[in-house]
C-alpha atoms as a PDB file:
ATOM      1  CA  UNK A   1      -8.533 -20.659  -3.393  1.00  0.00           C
ATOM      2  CA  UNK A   2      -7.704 -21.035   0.074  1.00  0.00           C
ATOM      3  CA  UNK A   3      -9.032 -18.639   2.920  1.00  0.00           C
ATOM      4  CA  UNK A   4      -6.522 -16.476   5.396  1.00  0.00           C
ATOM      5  CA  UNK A   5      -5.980 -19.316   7.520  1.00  0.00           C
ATOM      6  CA  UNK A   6      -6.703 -16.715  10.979  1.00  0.00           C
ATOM      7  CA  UNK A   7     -10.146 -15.589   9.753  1.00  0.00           C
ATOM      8  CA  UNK A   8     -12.384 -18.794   9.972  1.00  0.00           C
ATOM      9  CA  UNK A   9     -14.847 -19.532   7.610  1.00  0.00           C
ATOM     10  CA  UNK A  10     -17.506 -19.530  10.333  1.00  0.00           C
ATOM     11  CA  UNK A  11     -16.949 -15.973  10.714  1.00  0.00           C
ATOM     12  CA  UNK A  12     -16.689 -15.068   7.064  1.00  0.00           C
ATOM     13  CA  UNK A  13     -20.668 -14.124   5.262  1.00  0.00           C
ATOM     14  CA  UNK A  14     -21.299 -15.182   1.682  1.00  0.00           C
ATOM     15  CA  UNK A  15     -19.904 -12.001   0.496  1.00  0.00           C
ATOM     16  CA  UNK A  16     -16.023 -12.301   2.319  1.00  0.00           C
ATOM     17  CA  UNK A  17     -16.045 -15.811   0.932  1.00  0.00           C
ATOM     18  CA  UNK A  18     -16.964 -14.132  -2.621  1.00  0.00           C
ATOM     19  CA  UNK A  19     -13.898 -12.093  -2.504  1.00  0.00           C
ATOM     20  CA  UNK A  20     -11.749 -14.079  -1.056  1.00  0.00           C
ATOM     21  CA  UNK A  21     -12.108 -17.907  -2.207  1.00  0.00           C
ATOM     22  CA  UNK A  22     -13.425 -19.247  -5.329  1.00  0.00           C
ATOM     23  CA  UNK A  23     -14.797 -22.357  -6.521  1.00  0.00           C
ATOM     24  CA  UNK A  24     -12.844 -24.935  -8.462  1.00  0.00           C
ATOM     25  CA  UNK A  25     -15.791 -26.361  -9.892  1.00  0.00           C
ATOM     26  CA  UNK A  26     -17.848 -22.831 -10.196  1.00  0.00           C
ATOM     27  CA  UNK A  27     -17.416 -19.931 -12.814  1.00  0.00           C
ATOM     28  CA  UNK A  28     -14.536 -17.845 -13.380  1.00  0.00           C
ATOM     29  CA  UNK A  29     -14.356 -15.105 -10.493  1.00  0.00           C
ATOM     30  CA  UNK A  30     -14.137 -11.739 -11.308  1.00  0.00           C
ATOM     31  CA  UNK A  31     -10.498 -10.387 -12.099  1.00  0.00           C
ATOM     32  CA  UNK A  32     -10.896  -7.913  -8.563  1.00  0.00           C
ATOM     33  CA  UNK A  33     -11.466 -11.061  -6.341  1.00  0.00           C
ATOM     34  CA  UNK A  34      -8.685 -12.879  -7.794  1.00  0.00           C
ATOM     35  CA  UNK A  35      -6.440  -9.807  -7.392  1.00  0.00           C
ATOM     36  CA  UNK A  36      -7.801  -8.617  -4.174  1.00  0.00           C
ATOM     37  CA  UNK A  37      -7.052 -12.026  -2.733  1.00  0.00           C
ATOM     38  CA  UNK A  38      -3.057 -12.877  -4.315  1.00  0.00           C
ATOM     39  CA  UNK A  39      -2.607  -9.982  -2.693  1.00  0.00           C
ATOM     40  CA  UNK A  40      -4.136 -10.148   0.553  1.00  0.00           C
ATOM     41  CA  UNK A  41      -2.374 -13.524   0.573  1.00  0.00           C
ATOM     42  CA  UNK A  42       0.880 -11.718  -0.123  1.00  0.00           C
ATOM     43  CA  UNK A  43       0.560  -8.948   2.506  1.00  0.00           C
ATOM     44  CA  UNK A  44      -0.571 -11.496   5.412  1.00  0.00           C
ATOM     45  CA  UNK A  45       2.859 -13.144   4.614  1.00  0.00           C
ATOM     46  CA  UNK A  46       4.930 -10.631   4.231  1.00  0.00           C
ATOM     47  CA  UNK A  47       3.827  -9.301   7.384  1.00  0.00           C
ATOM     48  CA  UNK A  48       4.607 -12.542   9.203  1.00  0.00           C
ATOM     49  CA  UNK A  49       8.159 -12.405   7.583  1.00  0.00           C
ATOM     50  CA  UNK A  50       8.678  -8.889   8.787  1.00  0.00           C
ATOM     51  CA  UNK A  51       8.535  -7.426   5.629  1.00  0.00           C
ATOM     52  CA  UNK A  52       6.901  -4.155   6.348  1.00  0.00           C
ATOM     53  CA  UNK A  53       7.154  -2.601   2.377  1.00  0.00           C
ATOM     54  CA  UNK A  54       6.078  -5.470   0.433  1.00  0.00           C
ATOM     55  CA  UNK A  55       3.114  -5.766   3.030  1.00  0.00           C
ATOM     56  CA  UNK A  56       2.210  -2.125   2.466  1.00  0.00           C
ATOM     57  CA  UNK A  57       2.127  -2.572  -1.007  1.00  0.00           C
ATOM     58  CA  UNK A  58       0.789  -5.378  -1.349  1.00  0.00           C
ATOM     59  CA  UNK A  59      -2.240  -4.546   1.059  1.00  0.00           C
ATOM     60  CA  UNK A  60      -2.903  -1.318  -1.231  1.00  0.00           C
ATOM     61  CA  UNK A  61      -3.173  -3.433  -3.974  1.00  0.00           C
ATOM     62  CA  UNK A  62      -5.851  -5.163  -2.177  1.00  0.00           C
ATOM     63  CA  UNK A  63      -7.493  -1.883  -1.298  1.00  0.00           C
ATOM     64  CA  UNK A  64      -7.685  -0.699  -4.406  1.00  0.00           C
ATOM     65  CA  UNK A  65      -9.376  -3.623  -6.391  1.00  0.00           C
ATOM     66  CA  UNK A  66     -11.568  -3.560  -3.489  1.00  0.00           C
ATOM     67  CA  UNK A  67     -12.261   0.287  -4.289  1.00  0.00           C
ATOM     68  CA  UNK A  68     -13.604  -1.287  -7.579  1.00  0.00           C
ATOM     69  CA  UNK A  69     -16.819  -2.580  -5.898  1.00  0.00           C
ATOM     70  CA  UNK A  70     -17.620   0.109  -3.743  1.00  0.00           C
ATOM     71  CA  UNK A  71     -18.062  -2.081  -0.893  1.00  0.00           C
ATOM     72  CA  UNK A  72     -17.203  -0.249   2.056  1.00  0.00           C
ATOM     73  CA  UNK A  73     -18.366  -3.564   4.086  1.00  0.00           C
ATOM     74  CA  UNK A  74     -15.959  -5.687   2.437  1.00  0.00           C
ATOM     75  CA  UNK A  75     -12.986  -3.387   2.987  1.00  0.00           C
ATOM     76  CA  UNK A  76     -14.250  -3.300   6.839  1.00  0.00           C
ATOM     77  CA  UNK A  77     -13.784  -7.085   7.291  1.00  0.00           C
ATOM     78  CA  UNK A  78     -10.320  -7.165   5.024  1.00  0.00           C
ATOM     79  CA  UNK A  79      -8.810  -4.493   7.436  1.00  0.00           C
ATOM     80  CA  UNK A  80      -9.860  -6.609  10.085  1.00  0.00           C
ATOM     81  CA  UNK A  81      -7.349  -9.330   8.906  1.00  0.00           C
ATOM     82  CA  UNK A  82      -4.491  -6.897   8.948  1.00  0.00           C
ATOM     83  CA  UNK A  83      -4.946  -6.053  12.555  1.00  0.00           C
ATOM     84  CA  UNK A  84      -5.925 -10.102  13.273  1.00  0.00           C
ATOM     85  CA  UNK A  85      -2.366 -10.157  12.110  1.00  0.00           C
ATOM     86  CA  UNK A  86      -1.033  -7.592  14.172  1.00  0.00           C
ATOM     87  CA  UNK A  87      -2.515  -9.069  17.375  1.00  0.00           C
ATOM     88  CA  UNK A  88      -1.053 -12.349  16.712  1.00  0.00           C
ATOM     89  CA  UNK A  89       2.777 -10.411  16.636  1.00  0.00           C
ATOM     90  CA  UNK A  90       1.548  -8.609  19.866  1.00  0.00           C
ATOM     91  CA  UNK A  91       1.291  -5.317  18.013  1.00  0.00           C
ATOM     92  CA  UNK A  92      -1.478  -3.909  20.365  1.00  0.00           C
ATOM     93  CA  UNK A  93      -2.912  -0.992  18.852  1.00  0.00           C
ATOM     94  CA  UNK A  94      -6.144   0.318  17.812  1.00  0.00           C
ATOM     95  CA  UNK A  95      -7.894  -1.358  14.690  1.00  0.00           C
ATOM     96  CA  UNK A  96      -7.917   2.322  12.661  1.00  0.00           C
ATOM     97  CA  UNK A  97      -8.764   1.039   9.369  1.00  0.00           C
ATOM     98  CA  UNK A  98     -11.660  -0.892  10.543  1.00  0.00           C
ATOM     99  CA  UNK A  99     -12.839   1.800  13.268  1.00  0.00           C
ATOM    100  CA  UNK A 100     -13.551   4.390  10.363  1.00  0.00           C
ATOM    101  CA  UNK A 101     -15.821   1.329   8.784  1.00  0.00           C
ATOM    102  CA  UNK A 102     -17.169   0.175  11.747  1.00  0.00           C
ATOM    103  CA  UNK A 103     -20.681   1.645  10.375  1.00  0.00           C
ATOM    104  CA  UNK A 104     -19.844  -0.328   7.351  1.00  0.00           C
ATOM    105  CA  UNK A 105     -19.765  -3.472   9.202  1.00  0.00           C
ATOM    106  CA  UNK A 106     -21.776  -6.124  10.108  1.00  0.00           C
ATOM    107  CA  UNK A 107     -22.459  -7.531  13.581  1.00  0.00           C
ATOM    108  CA  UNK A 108     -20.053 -10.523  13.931  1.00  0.00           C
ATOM    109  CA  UNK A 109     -17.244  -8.071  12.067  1.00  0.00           C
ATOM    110  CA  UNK A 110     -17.485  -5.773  14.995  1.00  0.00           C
ATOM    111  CA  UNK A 111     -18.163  -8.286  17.416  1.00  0.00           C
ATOM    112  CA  UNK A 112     -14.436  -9.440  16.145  1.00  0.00           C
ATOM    113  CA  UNK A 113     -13.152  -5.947  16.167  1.00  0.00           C
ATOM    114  CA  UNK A 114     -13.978  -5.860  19.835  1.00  0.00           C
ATOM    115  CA  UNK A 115     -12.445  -9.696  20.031  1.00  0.00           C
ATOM    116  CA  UNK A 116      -9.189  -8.571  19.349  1.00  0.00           C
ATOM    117  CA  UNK A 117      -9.519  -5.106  21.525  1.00  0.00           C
ATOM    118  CA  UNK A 118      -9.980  -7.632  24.039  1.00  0.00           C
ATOM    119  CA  UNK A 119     -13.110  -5.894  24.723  1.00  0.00           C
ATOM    120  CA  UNK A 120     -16.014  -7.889  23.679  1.00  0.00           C
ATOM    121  CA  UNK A 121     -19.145  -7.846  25.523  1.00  0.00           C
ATOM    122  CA  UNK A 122     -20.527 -10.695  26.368  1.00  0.00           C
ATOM    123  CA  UNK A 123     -23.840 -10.053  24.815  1.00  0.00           C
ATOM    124  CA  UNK A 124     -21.790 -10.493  21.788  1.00  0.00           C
ATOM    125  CA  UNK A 125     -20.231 -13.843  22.573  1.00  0.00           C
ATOM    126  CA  UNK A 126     -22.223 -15.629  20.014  1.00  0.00           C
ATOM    127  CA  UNK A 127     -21.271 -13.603  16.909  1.00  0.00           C
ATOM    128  CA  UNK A 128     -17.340 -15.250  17.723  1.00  0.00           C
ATOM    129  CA  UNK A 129     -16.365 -17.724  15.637  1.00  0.00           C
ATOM    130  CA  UNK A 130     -16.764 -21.134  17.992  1.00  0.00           C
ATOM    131  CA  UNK A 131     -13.552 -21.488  18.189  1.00  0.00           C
ATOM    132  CA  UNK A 132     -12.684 -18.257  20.209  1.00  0.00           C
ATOM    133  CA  UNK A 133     -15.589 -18.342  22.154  1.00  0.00           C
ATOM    134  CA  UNK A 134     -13.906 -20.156  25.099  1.00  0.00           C
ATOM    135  CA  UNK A 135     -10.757 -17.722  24.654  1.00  0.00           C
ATOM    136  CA  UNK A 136     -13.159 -14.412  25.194  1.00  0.00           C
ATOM    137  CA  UNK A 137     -15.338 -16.010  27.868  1.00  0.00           C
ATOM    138  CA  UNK A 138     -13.071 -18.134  30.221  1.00  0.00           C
ATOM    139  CA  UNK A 139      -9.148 -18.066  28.490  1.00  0.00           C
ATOM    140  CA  UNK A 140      -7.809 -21.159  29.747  1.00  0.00           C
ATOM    141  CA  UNK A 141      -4.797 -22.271  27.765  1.00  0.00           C
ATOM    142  CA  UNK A 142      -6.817 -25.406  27.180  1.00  0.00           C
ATOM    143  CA  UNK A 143      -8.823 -23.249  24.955  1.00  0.00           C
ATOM    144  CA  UNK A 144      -5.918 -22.120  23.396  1.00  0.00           C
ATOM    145  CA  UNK A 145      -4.189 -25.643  22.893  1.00  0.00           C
ATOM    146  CA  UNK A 146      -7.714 -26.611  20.920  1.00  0.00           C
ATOM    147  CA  UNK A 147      -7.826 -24.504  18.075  1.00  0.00           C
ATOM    148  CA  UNK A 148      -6.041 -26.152  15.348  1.00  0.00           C
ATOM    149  CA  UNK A 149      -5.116 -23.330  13.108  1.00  0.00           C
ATOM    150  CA  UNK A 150      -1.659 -21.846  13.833  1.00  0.00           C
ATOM    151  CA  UNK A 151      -2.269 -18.022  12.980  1.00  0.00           C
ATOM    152  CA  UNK A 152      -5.743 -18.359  14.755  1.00  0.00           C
ATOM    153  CA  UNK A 153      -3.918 -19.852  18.044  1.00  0.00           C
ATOM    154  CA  UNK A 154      -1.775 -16.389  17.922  1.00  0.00           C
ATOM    155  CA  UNK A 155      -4.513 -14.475  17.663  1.00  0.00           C
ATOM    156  CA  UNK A 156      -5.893 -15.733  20.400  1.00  0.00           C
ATOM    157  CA  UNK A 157      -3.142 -15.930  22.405  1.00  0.00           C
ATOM    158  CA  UNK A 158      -2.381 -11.934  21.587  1.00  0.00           C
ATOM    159  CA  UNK A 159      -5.907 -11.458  23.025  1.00  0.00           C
ATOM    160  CA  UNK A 160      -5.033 -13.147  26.209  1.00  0.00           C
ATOM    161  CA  UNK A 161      -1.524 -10.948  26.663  1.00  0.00           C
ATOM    162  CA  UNK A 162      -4.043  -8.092  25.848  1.00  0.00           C
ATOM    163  CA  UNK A 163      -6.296  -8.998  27.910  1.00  0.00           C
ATOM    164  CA  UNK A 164      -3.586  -9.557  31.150  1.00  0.00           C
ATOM    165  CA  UNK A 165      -4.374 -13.387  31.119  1.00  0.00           C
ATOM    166  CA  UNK A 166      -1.808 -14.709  29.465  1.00  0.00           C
ATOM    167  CA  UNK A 167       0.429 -17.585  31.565  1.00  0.00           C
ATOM    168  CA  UNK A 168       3.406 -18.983  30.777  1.00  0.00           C
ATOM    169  CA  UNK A 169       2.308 -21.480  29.436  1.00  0.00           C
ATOM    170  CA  UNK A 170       0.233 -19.106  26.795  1.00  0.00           C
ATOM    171  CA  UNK A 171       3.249 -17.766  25.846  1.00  0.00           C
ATOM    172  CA  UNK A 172       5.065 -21.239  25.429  1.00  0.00           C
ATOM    173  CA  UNK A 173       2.572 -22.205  23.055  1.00  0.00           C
ATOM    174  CA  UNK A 174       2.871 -18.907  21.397  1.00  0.00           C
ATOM    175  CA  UNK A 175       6.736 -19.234  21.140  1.00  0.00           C
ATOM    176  CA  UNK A 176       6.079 -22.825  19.607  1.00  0.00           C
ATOM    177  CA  UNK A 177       3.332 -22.305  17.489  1.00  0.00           C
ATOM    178  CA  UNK A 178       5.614 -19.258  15.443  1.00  0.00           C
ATOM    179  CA  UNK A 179       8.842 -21.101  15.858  1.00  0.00           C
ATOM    180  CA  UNK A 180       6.664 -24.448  13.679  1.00  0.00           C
ATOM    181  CA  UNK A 181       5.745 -21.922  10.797  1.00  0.00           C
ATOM    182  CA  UNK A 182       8.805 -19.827  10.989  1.00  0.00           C
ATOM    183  CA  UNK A 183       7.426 -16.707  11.420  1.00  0.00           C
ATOM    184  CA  UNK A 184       9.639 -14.002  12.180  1.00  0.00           C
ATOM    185  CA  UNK A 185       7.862 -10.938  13.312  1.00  0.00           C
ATOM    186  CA  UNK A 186       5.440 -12.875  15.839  1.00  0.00           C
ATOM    187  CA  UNK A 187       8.689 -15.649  17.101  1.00  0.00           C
ATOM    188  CA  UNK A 188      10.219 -12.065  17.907  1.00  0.00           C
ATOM    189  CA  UNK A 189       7.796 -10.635  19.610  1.00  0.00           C
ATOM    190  CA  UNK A 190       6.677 -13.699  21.827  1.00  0.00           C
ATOM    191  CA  UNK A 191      10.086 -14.567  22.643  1.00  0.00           C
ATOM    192  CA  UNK A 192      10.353 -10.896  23.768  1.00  0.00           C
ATOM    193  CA  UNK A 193       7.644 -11.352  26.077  1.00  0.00           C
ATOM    194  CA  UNK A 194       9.271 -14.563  27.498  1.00  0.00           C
ATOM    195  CA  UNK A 195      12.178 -12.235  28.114  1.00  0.00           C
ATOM    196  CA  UNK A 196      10.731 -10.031  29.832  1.00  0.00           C
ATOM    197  CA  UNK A 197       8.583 -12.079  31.959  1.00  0.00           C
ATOM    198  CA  UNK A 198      11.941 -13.880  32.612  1.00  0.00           C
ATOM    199  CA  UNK A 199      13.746 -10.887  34.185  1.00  0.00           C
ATOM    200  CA  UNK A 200      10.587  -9.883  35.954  1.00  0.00           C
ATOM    201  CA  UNK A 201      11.064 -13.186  37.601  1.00  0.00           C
ATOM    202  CA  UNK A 202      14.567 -12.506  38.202  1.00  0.00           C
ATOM    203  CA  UNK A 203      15.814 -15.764  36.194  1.00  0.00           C
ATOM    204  CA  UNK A 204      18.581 -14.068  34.616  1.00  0.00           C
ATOM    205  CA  UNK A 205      19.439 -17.049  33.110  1.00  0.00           C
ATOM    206  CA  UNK A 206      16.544 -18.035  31.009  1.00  0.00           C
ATOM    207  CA  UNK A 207      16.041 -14.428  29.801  1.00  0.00           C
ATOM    208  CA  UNK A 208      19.598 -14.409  28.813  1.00  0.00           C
ATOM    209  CA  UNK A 209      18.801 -18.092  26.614  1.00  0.00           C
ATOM    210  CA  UNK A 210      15.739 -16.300  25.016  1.00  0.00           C
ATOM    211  CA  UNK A 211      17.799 -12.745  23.844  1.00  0.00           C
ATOM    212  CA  UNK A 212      20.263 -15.549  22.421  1.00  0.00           C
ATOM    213  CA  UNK A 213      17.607 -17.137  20.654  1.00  0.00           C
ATOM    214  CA  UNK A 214      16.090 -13.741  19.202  1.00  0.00           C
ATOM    215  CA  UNK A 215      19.425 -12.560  18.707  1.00  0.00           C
ATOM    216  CA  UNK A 216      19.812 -15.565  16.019  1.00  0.00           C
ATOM    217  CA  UNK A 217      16.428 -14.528  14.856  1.00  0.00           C
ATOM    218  CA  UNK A 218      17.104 -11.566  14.358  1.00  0.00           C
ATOM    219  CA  UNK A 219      20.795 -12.364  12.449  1.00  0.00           C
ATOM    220  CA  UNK A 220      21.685 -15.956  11.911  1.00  0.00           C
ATOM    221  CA  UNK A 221      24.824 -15.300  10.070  1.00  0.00           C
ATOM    222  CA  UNK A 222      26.317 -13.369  13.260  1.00  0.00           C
ATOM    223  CA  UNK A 223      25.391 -16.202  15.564  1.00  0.00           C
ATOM    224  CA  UNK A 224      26.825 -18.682  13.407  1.00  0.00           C
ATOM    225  CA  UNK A 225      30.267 -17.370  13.822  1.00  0.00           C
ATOM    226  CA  UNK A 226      32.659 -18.851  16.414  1.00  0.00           C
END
């Protein structure tokens, strides 16, 4: 079974990877990983389509067969793949679920926590996956062009907006990258910082093209009429 494609495998320990993958060529997994993972999958999508109930739901479920382990430091590192989520869609608030496991939780979880706070230390640099090193350290867009996964790109480029060094051209690649996978919820939200940089600018005309272009987002059947 595939992984969330935002939460590398270099950052995942032996015990993510249990609940959330499982081998073709291994034993049967356990009924809760197989559950706990659909529906992982399920929320992470519907939250990228905007769908805020079936992504409640379906991130309880998730919860709950986790609840059947009693492992407080595997429910740490699944909440931190909701907020990873959030971050890409430039929802910029605190990580709650994971801050009330953060005791629960290893090193390189919290050392991602603080990744997406946009305030990692850089004693902690190491404990990144590789590929966001150069994001937390320098956060040139060339970084950001480089990392091959699409959902990982956002979440690095929400780090940069959080962290006040995103460009234009951060946000470009943003736009794109959500436009390719046609994901509503972060296309929204990165157009709507285009827009606003736009009228900040004072180039009424380009910020008029992007509210357009959410505005068909947002209701394709209206913009299709003459």
């Amino acid at each position: 079974m595939r992984l969330p494609t935002f939460f590398p495998r270099s950052f995942l320990s032996a015990a993510l990877i249990a609940l959330l993958s499982a081998c073709a060529s291994g034993p049967q997994p356990p009924d809760w990983q197989m559950n706990a993972k659909a529906s992982l999958d399920r929320a992470v999508a519907a939250y990228l389509e905007g769908n805020v109930l079936v992504e409640t739901q379906e991130f309880k479920r998730a919860r709950d067969e986790i609840a059947r382990t009693g492992r407080l430091d595997l429910l740490a590192r699944v909440e931190l793949v909701r907020c990873a989520g959030r971050v890409a869609s430039l929802v910029l608030e605190d990580c709650a679920g994971f801050e009330k496991l953060r005791a629960d939780a290893a090193p390189p979880e919290r050392a991602y926590a603080d990744f997406l706070a946009a305030r990692l230390q850089p004693s902690d640099l190491p404990s990144l996956p590789p590929q966001y090193r150069a994001i937390a350290s320098v956060g040139s867009d060339a970084a950001l062009q480089g990392i091959a996964d699409p959902l990982s790109r956002l979440v690095a480029a929400g780090v940069l907006f959080r962290s006040r060094r995103a460009t234009p051209a951060t946000l470009a690649l943003a736009v794109d990258t959500a436009s390719a996978q046609g994901w509503r919820r972060p296309l929204l939200a990165w157009l709507g910082a285009q827009a606003l940089r736009a009228e900040q600018a004072g180039d009424a005309q380009a910020a008029q093209r992007l509210r357009r272009r959410m505005e068909f987002v947002e209701n394709p059947d209206k913009a299709a009429k003459p």
